[in-house]
C-alpha atoms as a PDB file:
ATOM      1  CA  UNK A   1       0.000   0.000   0.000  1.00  0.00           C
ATOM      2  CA  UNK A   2       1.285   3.200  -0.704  1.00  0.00           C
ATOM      3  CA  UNK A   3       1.277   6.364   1.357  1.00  0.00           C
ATOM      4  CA  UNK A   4      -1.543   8.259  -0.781  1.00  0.00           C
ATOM      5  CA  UNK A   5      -3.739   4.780  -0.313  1.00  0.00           C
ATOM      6  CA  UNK A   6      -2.947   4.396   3.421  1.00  0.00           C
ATOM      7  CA  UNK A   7      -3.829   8.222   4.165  1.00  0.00           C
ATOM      8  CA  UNK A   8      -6.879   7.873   2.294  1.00  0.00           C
ATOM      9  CA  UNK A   9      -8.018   4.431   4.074  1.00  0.00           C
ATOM     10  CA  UNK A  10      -7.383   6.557   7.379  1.00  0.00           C
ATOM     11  CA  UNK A  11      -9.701   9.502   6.321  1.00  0.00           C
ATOM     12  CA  UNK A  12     -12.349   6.635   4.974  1.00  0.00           C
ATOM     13  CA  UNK A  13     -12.020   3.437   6.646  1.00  0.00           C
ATOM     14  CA  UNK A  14     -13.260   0.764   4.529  1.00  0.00           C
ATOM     15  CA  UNK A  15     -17.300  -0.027   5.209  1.00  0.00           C
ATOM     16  CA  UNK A  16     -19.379  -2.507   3.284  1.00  0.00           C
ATOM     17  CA  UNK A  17     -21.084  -1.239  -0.354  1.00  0.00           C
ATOM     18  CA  UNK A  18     -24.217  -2.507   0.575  1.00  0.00           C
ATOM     19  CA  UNK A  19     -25.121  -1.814   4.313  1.00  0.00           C
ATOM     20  CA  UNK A  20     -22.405   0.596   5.049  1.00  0.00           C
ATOM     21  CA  UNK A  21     -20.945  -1.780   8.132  1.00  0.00           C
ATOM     22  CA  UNK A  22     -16.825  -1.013   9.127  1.00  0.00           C
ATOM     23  CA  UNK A  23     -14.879  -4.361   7.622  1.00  0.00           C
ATOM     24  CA  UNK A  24     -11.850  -4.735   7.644  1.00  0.00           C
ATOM     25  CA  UNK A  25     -11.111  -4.955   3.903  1.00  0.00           C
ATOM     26  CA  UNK A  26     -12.799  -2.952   1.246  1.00  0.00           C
ATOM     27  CA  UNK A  27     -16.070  -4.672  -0.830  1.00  0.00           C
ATOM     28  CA  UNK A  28     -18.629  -6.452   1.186  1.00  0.00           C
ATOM     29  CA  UNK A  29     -19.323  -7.712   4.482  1.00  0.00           C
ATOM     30  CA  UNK A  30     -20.535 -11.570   4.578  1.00  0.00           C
ATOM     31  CA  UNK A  31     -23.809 -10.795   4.961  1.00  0.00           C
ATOM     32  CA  UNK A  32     -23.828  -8.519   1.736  1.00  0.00           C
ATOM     33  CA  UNK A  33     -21.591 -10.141  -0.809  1.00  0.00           C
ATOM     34  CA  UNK A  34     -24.139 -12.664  -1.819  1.00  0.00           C
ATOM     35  CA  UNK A  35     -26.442  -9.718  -2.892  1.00  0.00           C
ATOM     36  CA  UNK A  36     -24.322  -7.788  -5.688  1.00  0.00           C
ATOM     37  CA  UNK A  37     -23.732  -9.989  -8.615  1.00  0.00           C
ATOM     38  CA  UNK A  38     -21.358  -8.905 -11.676  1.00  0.00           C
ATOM     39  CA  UNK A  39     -22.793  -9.125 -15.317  1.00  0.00           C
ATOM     40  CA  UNK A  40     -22.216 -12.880 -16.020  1.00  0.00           C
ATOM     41  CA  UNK A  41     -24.473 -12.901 -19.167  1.00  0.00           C
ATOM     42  CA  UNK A  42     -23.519 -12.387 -22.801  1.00  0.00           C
ATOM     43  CA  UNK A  43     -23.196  -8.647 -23.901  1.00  0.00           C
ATOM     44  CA  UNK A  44     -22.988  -6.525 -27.453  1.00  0.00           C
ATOM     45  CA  UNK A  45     -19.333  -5.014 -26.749  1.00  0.00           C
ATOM     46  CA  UNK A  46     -20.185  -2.805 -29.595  1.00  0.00           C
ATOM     47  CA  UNK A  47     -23.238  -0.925 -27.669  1.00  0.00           C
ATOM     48  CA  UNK A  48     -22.702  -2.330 -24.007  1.00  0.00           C
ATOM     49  CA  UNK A  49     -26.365  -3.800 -24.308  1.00  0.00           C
ATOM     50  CA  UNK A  50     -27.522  -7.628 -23.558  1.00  0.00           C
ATOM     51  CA  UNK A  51     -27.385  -9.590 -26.428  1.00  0.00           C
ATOM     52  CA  UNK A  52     -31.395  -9.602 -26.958  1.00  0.00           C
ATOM     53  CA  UNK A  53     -31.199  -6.091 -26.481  1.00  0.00           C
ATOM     54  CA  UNK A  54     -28.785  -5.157 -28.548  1.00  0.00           C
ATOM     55  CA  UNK A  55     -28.961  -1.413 -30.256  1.00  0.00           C
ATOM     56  CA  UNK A  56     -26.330  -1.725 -33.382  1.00  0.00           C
ATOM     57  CA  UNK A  57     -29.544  -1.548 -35.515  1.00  0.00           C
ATOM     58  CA  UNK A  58     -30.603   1.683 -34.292  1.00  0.00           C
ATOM     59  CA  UNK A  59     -27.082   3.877 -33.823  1.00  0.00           C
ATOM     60  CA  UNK A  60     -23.702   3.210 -35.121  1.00  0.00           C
ATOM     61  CA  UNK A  61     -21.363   4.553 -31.990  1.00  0.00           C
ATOM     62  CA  UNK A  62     -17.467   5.651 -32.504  1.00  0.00           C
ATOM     63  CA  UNK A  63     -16.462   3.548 -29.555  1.00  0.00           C
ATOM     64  CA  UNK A  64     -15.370   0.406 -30.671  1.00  0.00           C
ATOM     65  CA  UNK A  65     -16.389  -1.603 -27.772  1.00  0.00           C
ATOM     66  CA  UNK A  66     -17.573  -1.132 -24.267  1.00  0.00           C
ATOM     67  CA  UNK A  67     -18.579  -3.379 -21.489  1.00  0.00           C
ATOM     68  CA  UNK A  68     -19.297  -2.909 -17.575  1.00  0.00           C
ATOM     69  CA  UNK A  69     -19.377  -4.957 -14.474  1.00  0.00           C
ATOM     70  CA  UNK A  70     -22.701  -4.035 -13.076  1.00  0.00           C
ATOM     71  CA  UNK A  71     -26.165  -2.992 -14.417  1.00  0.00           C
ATOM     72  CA  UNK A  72     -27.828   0.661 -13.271  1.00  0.00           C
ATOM     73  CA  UNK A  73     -30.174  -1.098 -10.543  1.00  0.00           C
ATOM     74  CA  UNK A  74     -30.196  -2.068  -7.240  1.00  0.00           C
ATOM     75  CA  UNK A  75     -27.109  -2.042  -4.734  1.00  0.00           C
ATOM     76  CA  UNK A  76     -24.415  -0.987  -7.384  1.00  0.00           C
ATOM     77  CA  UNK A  77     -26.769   1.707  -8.801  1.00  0.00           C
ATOM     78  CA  UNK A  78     -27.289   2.989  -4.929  1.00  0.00           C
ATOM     79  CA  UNK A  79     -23.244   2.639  -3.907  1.00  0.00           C
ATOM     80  CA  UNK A  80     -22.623   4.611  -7.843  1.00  0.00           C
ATOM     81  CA  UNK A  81     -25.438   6.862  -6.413  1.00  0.00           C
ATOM     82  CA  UNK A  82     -23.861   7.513  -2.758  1.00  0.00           C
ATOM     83  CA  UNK A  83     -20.582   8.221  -4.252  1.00  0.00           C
ATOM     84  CA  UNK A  84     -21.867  10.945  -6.603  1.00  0.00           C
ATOM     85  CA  UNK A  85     -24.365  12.611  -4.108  1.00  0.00           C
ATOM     86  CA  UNK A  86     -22.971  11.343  -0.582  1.00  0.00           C
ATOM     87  CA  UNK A  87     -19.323  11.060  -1.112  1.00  0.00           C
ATOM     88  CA  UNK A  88     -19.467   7.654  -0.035  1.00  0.00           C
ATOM     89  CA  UNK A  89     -16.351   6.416  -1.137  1.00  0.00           C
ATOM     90  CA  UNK A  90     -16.571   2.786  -0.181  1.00  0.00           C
ATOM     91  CA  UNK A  91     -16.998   1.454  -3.527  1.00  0.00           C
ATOM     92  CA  UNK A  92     -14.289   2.984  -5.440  1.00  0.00           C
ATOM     93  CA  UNK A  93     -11.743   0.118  -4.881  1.00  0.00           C
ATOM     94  CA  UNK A  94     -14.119  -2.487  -5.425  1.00  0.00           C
ATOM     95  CA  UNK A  95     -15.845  -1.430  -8.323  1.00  0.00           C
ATOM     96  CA  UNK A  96     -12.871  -0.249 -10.149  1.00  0.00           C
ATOM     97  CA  UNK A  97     -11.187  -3.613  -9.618  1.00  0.00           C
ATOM     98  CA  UNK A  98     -13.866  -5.173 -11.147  1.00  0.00           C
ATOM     99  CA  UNK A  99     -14.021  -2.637 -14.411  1.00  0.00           C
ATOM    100  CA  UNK A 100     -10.176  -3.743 -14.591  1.00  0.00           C
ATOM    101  CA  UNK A 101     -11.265  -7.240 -14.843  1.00  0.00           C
ATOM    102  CA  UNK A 102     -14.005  -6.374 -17.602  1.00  0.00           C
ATOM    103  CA  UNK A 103     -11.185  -4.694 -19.680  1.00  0.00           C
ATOM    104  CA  UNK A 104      -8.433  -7.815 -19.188  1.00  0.00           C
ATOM    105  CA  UNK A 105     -11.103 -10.233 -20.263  1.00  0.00           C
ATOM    106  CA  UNK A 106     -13.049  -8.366 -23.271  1.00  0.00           C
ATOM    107  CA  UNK A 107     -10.332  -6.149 -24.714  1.00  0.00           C
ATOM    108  CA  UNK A 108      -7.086  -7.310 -23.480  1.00  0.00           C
ATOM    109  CA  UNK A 109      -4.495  -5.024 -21.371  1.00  0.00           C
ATOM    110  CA  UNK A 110      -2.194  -5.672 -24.226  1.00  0.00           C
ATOM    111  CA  UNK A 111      -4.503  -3.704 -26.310  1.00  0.00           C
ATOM    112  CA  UNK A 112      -4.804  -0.117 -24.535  1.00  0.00           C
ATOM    113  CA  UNK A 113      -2.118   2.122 -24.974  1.00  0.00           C
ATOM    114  CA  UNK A 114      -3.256   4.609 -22.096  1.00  0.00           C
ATOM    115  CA  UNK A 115      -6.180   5.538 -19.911  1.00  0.00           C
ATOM    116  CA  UNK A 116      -8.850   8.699 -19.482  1.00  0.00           C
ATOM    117  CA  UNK A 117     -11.853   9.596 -17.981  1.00  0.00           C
ATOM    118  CA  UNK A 118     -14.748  11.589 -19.149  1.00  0.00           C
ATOM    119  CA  UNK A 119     -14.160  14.568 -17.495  1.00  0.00           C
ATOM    120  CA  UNK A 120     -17.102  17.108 -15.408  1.00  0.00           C
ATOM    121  CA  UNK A 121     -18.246  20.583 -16.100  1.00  0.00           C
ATOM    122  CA  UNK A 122     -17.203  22.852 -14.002  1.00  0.00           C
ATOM    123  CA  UNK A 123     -20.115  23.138 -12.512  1.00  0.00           C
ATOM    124  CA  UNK A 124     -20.358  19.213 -11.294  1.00  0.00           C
ATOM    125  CA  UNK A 125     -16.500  19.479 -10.085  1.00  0.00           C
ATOM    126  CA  UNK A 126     -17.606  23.009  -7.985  1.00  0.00           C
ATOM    127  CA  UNK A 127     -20.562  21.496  -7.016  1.00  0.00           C
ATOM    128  CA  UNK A 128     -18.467  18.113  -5.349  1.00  0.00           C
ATOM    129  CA  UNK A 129     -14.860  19.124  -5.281  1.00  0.00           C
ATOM    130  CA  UNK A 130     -14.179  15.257  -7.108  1.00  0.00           C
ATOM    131  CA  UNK A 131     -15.040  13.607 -10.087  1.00  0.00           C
ATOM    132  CA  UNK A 132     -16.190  10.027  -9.717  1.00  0.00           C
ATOM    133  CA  UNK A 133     -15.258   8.960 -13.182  1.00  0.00           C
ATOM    134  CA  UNK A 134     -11.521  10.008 -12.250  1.00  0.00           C
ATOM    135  CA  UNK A 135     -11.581   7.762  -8.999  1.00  0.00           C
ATOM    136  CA  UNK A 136     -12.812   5.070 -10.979  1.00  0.00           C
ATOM    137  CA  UNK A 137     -10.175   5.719 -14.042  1.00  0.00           C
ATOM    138  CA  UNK A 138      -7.020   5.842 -11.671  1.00  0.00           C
ATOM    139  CA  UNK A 139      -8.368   2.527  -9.820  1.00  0.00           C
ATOM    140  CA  UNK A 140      -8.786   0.909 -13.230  1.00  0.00           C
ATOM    141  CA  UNK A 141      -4.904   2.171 -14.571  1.00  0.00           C
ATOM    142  CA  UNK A 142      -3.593   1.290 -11.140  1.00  0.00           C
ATOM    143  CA  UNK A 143      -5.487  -2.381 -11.692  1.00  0.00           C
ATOM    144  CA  UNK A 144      -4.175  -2.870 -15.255  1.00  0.00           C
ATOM    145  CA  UNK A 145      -0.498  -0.889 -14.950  1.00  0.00           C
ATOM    146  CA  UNK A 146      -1.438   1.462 -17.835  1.00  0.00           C
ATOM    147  CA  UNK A 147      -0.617   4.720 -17.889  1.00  0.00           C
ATOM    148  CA  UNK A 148      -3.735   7.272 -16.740  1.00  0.00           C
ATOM    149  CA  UNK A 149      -3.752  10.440 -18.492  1.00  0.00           C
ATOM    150  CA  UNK A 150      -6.506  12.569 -16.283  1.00  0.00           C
ATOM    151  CA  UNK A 151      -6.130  15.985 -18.450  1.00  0.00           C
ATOM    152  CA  UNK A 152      -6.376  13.661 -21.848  1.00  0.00           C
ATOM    153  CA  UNK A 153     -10.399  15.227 -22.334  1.00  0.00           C
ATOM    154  CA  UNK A 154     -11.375  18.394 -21.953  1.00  0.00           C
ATOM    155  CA  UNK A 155     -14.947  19.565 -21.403  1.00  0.00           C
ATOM    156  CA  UNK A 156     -16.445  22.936 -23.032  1.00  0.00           C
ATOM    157  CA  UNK A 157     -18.385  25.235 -20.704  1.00  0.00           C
ATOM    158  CA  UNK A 158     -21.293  25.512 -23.223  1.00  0.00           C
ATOM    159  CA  UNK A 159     -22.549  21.445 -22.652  1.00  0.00           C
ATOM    160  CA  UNK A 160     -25.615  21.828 -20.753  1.00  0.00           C
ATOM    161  CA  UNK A 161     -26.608  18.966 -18.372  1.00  0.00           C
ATOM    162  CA  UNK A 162     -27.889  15.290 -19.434  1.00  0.00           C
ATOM    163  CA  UNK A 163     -30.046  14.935 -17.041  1.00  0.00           C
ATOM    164  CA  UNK A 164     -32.019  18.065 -17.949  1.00  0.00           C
ATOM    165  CA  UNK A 165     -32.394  16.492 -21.679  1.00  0.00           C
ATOM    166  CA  UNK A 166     -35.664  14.518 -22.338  1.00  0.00           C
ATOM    167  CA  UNK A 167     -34.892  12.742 -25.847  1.00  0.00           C
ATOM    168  CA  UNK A 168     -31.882  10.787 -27.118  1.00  0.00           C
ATOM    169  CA  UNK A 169     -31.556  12.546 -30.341  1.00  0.00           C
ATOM    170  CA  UNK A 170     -31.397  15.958 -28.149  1.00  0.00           C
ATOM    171  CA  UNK A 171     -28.324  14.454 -25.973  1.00  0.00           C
ATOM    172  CA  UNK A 172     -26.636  13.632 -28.616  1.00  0.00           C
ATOM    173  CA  UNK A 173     -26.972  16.963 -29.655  1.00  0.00           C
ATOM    174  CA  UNK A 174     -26.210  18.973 -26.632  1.00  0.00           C
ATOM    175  CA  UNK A 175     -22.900  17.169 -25.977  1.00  0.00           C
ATOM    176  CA  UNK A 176     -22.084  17.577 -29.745  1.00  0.00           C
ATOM    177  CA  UNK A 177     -18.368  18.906 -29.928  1.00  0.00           C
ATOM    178  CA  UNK A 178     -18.737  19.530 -26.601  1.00  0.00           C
ATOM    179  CA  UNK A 179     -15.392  17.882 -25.958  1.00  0.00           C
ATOM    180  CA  UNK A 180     -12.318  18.424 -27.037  1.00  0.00           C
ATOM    181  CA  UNK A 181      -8.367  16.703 -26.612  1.00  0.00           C
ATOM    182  CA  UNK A 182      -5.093  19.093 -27.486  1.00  0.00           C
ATOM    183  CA  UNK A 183      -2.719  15.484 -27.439  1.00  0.00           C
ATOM    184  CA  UNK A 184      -1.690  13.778 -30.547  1.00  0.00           C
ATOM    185  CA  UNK A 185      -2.779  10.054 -30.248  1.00  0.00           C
ATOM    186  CA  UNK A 186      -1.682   8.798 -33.528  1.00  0.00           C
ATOM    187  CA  UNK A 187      -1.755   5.133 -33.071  1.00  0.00           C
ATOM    188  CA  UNK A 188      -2.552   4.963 -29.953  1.00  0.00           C
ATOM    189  CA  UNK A 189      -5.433   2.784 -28.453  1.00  0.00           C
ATOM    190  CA  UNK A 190      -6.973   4.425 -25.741  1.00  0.00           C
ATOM    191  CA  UNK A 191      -9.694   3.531 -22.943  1.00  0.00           C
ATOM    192  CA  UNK A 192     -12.323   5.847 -21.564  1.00  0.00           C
ATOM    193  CA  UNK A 193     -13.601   5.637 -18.101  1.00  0.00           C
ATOM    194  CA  UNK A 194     -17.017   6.690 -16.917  1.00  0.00           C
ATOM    195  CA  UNK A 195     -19.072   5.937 -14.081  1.00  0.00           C
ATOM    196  CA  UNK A 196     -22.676   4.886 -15.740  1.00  0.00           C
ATOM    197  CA  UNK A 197     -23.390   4.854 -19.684  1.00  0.00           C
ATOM    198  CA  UNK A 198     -27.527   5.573 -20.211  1.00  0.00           C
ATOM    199  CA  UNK A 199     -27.562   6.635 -23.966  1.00  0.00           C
ATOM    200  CA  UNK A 200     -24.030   6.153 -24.453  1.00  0.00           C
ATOM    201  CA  UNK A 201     -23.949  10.021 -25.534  1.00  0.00           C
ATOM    202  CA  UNK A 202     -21.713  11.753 -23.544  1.00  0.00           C
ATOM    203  CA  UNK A 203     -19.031   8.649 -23.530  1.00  0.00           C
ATOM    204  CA  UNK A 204     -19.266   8.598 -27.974  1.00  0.00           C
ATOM    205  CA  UNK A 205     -18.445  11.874 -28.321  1.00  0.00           C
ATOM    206  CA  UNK A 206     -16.022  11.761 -26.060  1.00  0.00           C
ATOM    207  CA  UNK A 207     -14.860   8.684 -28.222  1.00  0.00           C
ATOM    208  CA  UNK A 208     -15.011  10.817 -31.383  1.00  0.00           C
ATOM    209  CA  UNK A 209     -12.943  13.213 -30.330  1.00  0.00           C
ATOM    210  CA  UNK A 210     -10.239  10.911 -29.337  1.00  0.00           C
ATOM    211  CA  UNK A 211     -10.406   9.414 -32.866  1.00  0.00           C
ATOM    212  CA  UNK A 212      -9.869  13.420 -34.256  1.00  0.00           C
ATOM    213  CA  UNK A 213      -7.200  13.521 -32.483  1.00  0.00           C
ATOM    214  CA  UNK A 214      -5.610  10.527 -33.790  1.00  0.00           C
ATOM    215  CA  UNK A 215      -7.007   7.567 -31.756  1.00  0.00           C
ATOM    216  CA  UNK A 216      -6.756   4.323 -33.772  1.00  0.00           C
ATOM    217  CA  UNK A 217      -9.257   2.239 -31.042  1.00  0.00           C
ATOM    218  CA  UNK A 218     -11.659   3.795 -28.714  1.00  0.00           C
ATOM    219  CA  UNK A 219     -12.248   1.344 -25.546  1.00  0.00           C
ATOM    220  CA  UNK A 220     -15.230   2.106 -22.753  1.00  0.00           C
ATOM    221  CA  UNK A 221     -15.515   0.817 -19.541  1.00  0.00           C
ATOM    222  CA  UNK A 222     -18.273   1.695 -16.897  1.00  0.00           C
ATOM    223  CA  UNK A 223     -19.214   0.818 -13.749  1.00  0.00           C
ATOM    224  CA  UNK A 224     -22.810   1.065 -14.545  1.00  0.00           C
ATOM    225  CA  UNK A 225     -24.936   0.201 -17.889  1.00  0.00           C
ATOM    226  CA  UNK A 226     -28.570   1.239 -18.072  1.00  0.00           C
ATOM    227  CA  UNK A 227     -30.953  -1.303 -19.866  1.00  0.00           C
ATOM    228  CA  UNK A 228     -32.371   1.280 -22.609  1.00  0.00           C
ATOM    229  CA  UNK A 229     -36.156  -0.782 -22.239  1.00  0.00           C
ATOM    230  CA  UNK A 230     -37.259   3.072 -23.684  1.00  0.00           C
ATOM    231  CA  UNK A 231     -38.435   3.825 -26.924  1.00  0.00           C
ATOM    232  CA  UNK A 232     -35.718   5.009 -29.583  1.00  0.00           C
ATOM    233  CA  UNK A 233     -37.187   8.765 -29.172  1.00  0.00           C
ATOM    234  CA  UNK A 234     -37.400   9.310 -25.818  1.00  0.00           C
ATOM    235  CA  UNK A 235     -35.901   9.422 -22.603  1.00  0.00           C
ATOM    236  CA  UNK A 236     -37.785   8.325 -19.382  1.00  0.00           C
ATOM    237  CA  UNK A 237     -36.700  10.747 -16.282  1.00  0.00           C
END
């Protein structure tokens, strides 16, 4: 353990995901780990949905692949939730771990050149003085020993908030060029962290832009993926 891990375990001892218990480790207590299950069934990689859900037919993204560990329900959505809202930070380690393992067993550590996250407005990183996608994108490099690049993506003032946005044609619209990377990538395969994909959105252009800038493969990995169950044009708040 290293000296910025063991200050941080002192300022937030590790506690269970689930019912926020002390343990002595971070992840679950006994009682909990039976509850959280990882994604064991068979996934597109090319839109991150199940297989009998699959949305190739209905967008063509500039990600190549993406996968995640957990769906956007139950305990993982909650811990995701807590983190964002409650800076609960009990699921970091855990969850990033198990992204790491989603990106050695789909895409192959071999395979990804360097690391980035998507990054927040300025408002979001005011707002919580963190950005959850960069706690999950520096346990994922640490996991895999690739290099993390945190000021790879840059964010433009002018993207309003998804969550305001009502239809998926208008979110791919508002985060339209709404990103932006200054580094020369020729070659280079690279792998975007986030912490929850919904339309998938915010995490292609961010994808796009990587390829502008020279990107030969555009990886994903989230800790959450939302079962789109909606309609192609519309967005259920």
């Amino acid at each position: 353990m290293n000296l910025l891990d063991a200050f941080l375990e002192t300022l937030y001892p590790p506690r269970c995901i689930v019912c926020d218990e002390p343990i002595p480790h971070y992840g679950y207590c006994l009682r909990c780990k039976g509850k959280v299950k990882t994604i064991k069934e068979e996934m597109c990689l090319f839109c991150g949905a199940r297989k009998k859900l699959c949305e190739c037919n209905k967008r063509i993204y500039h990600f190549d692949a993406i996968t995640a560990p957990y769906f956007n329900e139950g305990y993982p959505k909650q811990a995701v939730y807590d983190l964002k809202f409650n800076r609960k930070f009990n699921c970091v380690k855990n969850f990033g771990r198990q992204m790491a393992k989603k990106v050695a067993i789909n895409f192959g550590v071999e395979n990804i050149d360097c690391i980035c996250c998507v990054p927040p407005s300025k408002e979001s990183l005011y707002s919580r003085d963190f950005n959850q996608s960069d706690l999950f994108a520096r346990e994922v490099a640490k996991c895999l020993n690739v290099e993390y690049k945190p000021k790879l993506l840059k964010k433009k003032d002018s993207v309003r908030s998804q969550h305001r946005i009502r239809t998926i044609q208008d979110r791919f619209d508002n985060v339209r060029n709404g990103y932006y990377s200054k580094e020369n990538l020729k070659g280079s395969n690279v792998l975007i962290v986030d912490d929850i994909k919904t339309t998938g959105a915010t995490i292609d252009e961010c994808a796009r832009q990587l390829k502008f800038a020279g990107a030969e493969k555009v990886y994903c990995v989230v800790a959450l993926i939302t079962e789109n169950k909606y309609k192609d044009e519309s967005y259920g708040l």
